[in-house]
PDB file of N, CA and C in Angstrom:
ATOM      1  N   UNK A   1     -34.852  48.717 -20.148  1.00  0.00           N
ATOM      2  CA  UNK A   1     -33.823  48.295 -21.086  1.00  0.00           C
ATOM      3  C   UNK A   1     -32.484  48.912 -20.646  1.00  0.00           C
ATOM      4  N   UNK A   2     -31.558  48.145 -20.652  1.00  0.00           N
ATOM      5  CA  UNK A   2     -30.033  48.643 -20.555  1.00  0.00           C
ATOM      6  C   UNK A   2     -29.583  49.812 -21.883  1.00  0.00           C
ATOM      7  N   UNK A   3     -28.784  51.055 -20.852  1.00  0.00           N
ATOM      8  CA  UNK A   3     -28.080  51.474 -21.840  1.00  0.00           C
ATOM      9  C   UNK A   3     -26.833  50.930 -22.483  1.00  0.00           C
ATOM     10  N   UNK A   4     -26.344  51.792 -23.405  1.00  0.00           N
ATOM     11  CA  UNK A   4     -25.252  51.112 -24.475  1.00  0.00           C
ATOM     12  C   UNK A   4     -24.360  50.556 -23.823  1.00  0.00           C
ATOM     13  N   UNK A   5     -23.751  51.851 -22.315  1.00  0.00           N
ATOM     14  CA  UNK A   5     -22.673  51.870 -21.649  1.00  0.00           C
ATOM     15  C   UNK A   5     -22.916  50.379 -21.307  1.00  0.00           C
ATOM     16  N   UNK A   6     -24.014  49.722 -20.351  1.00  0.00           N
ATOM     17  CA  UNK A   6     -23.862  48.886 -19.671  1.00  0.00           C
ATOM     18  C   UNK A   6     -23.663  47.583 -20.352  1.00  0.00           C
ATOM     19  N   UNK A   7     -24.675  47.441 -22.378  1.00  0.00           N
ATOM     20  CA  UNK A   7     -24.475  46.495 -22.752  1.00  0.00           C
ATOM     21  C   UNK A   7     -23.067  46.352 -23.055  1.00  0.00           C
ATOM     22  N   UNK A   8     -22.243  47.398 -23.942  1.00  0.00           N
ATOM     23  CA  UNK A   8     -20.738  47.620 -23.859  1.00  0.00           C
ATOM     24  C   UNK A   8     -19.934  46.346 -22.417  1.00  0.00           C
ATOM     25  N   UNK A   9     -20.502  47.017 -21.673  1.00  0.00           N
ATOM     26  CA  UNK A   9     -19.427  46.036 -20.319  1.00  0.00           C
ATOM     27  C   UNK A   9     -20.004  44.670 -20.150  1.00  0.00           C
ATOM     28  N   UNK A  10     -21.080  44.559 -20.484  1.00  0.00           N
ATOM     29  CA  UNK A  10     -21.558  42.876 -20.224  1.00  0.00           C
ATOM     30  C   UNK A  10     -20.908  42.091 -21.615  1.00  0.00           C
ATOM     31  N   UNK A  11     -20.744  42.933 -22.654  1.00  0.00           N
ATOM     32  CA  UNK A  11     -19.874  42.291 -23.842  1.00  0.00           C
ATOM     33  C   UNK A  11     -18.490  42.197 -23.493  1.00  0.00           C
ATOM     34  N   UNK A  12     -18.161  42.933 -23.245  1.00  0.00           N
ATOM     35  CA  UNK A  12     -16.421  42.784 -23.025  1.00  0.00           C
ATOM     36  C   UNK A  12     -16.375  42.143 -22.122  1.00  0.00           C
ATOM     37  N   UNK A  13     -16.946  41.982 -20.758  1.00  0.00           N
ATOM     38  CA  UNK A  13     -16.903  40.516 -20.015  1.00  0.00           C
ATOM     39  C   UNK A  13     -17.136  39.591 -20.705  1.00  0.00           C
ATOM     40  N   UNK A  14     -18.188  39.417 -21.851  1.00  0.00           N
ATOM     41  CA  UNK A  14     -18.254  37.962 -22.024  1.00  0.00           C
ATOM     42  C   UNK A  14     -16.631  37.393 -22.863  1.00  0.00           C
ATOM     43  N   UNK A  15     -16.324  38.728 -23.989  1.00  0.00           N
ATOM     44  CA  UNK A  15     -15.000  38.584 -24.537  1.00  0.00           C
ATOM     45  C   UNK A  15     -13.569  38.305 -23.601  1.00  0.00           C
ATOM     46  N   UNK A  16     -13.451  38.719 -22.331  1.00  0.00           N
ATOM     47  CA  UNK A  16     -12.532  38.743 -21.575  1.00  0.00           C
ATOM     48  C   UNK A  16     -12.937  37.048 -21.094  1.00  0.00           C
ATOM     49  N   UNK A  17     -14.129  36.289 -20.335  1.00  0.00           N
ATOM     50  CA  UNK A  17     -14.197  35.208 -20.141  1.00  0.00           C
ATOM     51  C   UNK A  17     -14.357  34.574 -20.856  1.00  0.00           C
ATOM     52  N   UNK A  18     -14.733  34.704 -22.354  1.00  0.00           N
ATOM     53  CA  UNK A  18     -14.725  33.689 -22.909  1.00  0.00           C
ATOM     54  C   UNK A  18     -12.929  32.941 -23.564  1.00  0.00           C
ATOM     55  N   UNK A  19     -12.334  33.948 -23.307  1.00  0.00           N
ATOM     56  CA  UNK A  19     -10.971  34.154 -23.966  1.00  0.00           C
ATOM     57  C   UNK A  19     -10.360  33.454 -22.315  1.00  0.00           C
ATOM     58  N   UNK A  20     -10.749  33.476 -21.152  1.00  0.00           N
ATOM     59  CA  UNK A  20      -9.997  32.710 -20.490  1.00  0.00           C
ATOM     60  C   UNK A  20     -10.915  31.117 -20.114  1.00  0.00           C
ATOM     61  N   UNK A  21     -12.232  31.425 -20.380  1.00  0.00           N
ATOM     62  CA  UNK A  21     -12.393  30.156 -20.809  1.00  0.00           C
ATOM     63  C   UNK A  21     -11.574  28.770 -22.089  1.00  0.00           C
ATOM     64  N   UNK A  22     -11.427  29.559 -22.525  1.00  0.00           N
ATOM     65  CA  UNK A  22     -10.887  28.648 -23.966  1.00  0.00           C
ATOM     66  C   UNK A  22      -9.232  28.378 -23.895  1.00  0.00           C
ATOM     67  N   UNK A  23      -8.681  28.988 -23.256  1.00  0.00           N
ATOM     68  CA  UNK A  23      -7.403  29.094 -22.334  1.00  0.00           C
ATOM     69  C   UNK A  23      -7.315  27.743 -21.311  1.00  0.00           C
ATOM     70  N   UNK A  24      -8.249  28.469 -20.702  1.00  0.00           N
ATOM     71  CA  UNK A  24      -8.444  27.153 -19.642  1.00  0.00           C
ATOM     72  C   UNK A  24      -8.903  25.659 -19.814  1.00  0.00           C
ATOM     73  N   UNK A  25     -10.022  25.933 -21.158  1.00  0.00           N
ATOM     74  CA  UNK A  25      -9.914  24.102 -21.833  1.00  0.00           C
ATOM     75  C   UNK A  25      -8.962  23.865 -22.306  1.00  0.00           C
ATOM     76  N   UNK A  26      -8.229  24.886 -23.547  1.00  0.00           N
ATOM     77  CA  UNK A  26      -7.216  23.999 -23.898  1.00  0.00           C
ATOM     78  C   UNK A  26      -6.338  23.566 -23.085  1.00  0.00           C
ATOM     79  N   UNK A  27      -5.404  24.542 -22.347  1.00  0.00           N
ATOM     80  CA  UNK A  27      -4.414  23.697 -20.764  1.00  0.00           C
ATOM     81  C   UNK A  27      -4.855  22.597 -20.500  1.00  0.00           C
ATOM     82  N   UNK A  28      -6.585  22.738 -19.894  1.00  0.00           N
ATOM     83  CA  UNK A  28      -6.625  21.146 -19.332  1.00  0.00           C
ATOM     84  C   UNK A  28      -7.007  19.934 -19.929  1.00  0.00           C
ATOM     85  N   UNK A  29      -7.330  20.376 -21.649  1.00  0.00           N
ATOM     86  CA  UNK A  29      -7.463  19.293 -22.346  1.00  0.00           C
ATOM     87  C   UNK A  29      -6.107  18.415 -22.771  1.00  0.00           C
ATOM     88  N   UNK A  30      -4.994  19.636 -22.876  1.00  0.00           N
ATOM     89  CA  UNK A  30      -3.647  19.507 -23.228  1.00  0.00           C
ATOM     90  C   UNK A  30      -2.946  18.133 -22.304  1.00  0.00           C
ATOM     91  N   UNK A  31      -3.329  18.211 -20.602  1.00  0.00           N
ATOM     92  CA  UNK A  31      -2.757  17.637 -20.115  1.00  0.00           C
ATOM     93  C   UNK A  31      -3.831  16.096 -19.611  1.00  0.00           C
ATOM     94  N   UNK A  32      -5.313  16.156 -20.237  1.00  0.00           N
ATOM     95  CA  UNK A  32      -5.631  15.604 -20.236  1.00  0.00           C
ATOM     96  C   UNK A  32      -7.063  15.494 -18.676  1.00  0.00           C
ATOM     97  N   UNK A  33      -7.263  16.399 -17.753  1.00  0.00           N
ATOM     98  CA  UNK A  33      -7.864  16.380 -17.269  1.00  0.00           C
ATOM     99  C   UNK A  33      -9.346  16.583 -17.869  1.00  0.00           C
ATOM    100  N   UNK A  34      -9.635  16.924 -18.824  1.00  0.00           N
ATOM    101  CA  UNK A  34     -10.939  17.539 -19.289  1.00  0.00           C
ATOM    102  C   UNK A  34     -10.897  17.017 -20.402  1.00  0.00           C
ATOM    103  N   UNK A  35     -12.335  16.700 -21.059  1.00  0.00           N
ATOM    104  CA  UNK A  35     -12.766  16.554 -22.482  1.00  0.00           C
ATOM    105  C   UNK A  35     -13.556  17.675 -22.979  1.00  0.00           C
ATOM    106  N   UNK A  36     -12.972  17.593 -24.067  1.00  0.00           N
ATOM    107  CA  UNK A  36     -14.464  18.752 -25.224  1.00  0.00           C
ATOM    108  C   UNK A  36     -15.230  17.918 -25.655  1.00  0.00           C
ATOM    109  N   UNK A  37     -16.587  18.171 -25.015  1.00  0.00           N
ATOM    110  CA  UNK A  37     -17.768  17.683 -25.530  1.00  0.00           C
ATOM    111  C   UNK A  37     -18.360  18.095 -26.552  1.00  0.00           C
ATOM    112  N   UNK A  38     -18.301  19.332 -27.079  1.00  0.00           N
ATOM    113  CA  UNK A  38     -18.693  19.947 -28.182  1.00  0.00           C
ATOM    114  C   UNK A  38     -17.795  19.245 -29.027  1.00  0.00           C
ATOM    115  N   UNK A  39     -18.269  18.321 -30.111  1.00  0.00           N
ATOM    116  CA  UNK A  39     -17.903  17.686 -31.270  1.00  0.00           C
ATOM    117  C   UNK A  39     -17.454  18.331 -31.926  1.00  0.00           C
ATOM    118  N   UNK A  40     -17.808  19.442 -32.412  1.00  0.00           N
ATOM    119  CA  UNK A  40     -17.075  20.624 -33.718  1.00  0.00           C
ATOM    120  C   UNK A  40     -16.197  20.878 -32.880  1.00  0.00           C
ATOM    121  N   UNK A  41     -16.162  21.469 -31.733  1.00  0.00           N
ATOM    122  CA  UNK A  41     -14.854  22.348 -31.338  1.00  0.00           C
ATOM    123  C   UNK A  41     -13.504  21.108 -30.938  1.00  0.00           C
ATOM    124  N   UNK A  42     -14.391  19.953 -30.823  1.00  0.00           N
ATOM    125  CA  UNK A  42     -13.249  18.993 -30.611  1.00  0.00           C
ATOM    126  C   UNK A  42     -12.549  18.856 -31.539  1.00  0.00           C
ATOM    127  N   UNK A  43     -12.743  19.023 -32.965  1.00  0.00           N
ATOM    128  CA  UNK A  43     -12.013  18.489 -33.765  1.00  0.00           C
ATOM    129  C   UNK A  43     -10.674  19.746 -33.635  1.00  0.00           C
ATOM    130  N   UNK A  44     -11.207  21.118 -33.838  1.00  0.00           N
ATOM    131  CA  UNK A  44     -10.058  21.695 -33.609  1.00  0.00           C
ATOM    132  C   UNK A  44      -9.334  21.724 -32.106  1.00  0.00           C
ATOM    133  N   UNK A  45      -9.438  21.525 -31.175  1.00  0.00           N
ATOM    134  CA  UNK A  45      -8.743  21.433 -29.805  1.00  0.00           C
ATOM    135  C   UNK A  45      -7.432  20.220 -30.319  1.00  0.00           C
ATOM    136  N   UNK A  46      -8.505  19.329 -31.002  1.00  0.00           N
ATOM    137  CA  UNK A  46      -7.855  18.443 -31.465  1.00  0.00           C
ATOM    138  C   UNK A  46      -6.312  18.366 -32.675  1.00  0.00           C
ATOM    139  N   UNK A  47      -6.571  19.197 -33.518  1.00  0.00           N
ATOM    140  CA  UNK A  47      -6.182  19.654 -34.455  1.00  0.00           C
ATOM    141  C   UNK A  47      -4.912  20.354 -33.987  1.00  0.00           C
ATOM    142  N   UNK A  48      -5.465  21.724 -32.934  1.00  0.00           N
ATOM    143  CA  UNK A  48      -4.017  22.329 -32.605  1.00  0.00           C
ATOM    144  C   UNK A  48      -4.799  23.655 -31.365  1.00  0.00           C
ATOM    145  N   UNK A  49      -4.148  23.539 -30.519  1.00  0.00           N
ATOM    146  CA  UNK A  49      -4.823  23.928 -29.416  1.00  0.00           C
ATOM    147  C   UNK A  49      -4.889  26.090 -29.820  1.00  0.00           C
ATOM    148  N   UNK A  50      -4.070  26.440 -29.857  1.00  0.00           N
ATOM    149  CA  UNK A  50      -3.707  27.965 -30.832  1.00  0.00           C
ATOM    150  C   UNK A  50      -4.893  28.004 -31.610  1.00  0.00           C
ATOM    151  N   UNK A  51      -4.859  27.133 -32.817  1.00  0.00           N
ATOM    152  CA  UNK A  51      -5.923  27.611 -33.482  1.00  0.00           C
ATOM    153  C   UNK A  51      -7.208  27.050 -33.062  1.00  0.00           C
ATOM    154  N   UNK A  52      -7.466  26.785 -32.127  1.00  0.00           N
ATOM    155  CA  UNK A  52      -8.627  25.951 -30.987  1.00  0.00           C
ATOM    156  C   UNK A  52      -9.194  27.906 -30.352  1.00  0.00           C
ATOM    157  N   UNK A  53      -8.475  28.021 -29.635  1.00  0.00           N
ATOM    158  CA  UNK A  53      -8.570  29.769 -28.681  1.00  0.00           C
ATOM    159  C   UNK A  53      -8.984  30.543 -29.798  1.00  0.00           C
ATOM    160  N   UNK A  54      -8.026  30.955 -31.000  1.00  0.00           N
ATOM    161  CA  UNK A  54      -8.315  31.382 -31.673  1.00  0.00           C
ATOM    162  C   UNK A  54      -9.603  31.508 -32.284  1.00  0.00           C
ATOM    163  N   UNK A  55     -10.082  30.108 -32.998  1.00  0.00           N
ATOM    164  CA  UNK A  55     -11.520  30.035 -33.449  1.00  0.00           C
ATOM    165  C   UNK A  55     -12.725  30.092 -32.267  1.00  0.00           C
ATOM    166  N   UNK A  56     -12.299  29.849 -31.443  1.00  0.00           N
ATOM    167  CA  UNK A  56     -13.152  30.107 -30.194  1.00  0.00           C
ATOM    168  C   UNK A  56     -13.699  31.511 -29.761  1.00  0.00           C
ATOM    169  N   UNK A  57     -12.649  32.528 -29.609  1.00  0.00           N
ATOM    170  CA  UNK A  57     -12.814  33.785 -29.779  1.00  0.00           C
ATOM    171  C   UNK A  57     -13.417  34.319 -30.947  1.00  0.00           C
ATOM    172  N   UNK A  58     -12.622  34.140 -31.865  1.00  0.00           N
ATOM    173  CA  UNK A  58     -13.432  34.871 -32.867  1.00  0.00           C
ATOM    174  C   UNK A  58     -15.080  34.255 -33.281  1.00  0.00           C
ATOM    175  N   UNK A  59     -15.450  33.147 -33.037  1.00  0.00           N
ATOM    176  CA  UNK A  59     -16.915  33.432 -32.937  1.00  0.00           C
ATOM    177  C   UNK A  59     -17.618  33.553 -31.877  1.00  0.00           C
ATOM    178  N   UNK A  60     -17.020  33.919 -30.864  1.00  0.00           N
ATOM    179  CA  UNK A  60     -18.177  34.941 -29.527  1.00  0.00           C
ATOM    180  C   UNK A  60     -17.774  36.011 -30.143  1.00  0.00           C
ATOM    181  N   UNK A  61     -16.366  36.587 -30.158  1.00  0.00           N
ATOM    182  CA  UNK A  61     -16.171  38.120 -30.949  1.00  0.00           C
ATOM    183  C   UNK A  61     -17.447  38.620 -31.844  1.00  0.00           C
ATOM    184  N   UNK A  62     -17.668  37.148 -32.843  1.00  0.00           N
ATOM    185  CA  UNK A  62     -18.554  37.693 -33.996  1.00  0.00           C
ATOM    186  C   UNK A  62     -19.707  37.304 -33.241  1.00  0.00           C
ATOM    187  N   UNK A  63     -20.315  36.944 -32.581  1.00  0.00           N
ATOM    188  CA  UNK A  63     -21.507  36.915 -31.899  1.00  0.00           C
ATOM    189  C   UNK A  63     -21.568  37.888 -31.256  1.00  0.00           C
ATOM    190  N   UNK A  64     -20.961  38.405 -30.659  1.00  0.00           N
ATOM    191  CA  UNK A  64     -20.659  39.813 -29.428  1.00  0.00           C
ATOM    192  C   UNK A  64     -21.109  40.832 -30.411  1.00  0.00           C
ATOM    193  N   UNK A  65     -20.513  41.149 -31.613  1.00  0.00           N
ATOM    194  CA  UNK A  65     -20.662  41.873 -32.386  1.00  0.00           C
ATOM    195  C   UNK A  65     -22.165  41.912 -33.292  1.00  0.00           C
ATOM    196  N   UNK A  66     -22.611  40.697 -33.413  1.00  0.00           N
ATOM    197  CA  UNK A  66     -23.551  40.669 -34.312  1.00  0.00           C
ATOM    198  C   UNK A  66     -25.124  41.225 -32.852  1.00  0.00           C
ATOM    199  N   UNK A  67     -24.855  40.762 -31.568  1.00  0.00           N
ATOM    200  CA  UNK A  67     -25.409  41.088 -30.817  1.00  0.00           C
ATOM    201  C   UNK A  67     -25.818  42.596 -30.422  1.00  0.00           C
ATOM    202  N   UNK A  68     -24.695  43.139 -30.664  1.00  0.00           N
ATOM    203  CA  UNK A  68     -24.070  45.133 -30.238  1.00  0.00           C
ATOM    204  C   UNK A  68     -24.876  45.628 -31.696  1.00  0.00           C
ATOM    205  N   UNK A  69     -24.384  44.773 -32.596  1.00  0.00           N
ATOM    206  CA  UNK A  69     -25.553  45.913 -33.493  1.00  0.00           C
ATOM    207  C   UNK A  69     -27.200  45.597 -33.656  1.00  0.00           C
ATOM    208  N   UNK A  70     -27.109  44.892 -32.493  1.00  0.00           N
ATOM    209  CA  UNK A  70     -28.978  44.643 -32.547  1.00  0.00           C
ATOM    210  C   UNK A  70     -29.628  44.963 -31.066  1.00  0.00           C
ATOM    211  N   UNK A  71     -28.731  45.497 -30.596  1.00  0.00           N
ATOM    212  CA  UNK A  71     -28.926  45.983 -29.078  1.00  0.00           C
ATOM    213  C   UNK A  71     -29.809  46.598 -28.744  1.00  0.00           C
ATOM    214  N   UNK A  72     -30.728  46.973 -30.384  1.00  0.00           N
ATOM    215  CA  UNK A  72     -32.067  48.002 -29.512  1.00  0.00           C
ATOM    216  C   UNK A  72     -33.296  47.036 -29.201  1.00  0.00           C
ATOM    217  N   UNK A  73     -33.249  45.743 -29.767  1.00  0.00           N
ATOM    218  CA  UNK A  73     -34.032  44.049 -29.354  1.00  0.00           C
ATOM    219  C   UNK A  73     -33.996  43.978 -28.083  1.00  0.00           C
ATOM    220  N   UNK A  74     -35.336  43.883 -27.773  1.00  0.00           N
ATOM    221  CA  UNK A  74     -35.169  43.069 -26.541  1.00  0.00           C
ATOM    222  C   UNK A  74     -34.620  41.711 -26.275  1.00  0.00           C
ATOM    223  N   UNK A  75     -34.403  41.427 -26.967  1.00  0.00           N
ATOM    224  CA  UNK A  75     -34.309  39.802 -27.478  1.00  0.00           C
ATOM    225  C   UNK A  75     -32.419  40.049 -27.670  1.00  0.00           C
ATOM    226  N   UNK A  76     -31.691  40.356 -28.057  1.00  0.00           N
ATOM    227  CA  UNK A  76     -30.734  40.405 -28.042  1.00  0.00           C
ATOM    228  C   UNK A  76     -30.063  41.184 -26.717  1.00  0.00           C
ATOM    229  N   UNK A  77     -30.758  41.814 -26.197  1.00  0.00           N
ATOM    230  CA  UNK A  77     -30.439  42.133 -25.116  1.00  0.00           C
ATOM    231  C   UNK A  77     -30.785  40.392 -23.695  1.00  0.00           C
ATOM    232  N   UNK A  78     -31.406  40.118 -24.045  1.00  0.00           N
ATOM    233  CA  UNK A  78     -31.645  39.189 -22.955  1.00  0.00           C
ATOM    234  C   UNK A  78     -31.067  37.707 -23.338  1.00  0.00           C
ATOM    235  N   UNK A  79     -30.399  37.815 -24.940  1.00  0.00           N
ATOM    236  CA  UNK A  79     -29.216  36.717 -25.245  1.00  0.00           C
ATOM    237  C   UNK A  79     -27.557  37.157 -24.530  1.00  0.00           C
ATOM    238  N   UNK A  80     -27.808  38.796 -24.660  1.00  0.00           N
ATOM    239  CA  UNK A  80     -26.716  39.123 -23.782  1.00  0.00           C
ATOM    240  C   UNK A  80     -26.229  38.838 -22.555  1.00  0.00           C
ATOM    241  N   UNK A  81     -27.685  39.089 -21.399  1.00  0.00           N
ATOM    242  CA  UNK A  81     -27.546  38.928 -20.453  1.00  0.00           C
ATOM    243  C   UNK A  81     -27.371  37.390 -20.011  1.00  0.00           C
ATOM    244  N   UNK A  82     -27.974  36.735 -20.535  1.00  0.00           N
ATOM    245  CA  UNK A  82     -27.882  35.367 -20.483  1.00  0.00           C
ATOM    246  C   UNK A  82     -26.694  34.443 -20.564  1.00  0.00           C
ATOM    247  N   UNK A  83     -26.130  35.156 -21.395  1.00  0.00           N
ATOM    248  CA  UNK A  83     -24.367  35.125 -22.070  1.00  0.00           C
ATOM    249  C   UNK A  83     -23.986  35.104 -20.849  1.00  0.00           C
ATOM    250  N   UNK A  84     -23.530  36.487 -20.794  1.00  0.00           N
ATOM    251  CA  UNK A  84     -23.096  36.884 -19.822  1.00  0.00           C
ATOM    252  C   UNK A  84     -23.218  35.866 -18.218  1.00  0.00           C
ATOM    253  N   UNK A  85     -24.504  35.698 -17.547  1.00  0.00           N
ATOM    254  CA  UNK A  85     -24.745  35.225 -16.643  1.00  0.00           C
ATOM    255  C   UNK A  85     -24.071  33.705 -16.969  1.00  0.00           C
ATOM    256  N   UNK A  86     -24.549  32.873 -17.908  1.00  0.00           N
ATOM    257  CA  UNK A  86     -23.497  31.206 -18.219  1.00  0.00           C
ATOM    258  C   UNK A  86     -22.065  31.532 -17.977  1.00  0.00           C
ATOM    259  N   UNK A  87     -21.282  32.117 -18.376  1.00  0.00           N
ATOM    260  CA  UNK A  87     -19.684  32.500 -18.451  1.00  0.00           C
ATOM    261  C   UNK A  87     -19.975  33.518 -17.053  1.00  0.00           C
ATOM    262  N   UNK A  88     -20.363  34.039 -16.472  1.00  0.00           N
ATOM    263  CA  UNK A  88     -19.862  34.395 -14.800  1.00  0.00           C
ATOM    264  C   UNK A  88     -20.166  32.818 -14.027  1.00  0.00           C
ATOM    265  N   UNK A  89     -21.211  32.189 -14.587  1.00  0.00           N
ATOM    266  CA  UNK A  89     -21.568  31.135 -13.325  1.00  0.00           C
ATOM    267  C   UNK A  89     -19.870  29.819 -13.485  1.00  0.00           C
ATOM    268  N   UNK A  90     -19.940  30.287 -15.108  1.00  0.00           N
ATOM    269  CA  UNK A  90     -17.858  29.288 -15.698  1.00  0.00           C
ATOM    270  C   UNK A  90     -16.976  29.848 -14.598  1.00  0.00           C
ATOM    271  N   UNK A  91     -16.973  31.050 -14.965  1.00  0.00           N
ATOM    272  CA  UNK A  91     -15.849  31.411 -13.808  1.00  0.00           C
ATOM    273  C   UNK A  91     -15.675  31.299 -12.440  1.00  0.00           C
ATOM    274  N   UNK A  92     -17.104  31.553 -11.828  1.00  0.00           N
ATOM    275  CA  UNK A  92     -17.202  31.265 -10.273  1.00  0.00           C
ATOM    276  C   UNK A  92     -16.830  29.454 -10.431  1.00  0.00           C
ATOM    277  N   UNK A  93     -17.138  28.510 -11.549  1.00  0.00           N
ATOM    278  CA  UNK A  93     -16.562  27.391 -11.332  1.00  0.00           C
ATOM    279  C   UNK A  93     -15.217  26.907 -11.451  1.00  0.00           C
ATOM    280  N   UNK A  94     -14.659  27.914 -12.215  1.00  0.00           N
ATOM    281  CA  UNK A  94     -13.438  27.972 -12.727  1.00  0.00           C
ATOM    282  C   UNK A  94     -12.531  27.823 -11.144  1.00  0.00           C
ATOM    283  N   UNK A  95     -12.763  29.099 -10.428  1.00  0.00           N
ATOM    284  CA  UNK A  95     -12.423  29.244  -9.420  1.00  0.00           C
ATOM    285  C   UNK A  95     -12.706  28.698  -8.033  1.00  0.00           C
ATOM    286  N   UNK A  96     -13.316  28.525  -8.080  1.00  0.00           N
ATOM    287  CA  UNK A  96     -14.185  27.083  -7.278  1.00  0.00           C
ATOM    288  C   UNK A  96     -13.093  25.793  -7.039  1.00  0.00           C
ATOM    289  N   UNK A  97     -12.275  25.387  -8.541  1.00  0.00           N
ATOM    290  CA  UNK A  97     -12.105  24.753  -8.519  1.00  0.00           C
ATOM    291  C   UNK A  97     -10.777  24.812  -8.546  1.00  0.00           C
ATOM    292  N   UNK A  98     -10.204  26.107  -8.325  1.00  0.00           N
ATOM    293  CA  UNK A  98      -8.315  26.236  -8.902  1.00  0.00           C
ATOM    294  C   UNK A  98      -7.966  26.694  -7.079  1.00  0.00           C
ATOM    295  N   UNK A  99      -9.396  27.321  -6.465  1.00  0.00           N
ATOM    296  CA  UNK A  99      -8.728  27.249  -5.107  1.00  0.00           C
ATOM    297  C   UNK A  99      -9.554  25.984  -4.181  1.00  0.00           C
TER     298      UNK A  99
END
């Protein structure tokens, strides 16, 4: 099992990518290269891109959080890692695709 330290840093990565994930849809939904497929989140992208990031963050925030206080689960530990691993494989695409 991971200690605290390490779940600590696999959370704040997911908070740091998920926050430039949601950055990065709205820009490219803004100009039209990309769609939100997620129906709920479309409506707000839709709505107003600010409060799109916004609500975006704050529920990984509150998932991040609801995760950290159950960290002694194995099971929440391996929703972590899992997290984590989807949003690194975003970013290696992210970048993939900006160079």
């Amino acid at each position: 099992m991971l200690n605290d330290a390490s779940i600590r840093l696999f959370l704040v990565f997911i908070a740091i990518f998920n926050l430039i994930d949601a950055v990065f849809t709205a820009s490219l939904y803004k100009v039209g290269l990309i769609e939100e497929k997620n129906p709920i989140m479309k409506v707000f992208i839709e709505f107003n891109a600010s409060f799109f990031i916004f609500f975006k963050v704050f529920l990984v925030s509150l998932a991040c959080f609801w995760l950290w206080k159950r960290r002694d689960s194995k099971y929440a530990v391996l929703g972590i890692i899992l997290c984590f691993i989807t949003y690194f494989c975003l970013m290696l695409y992210f970048l993939h695709n900006i160079l």
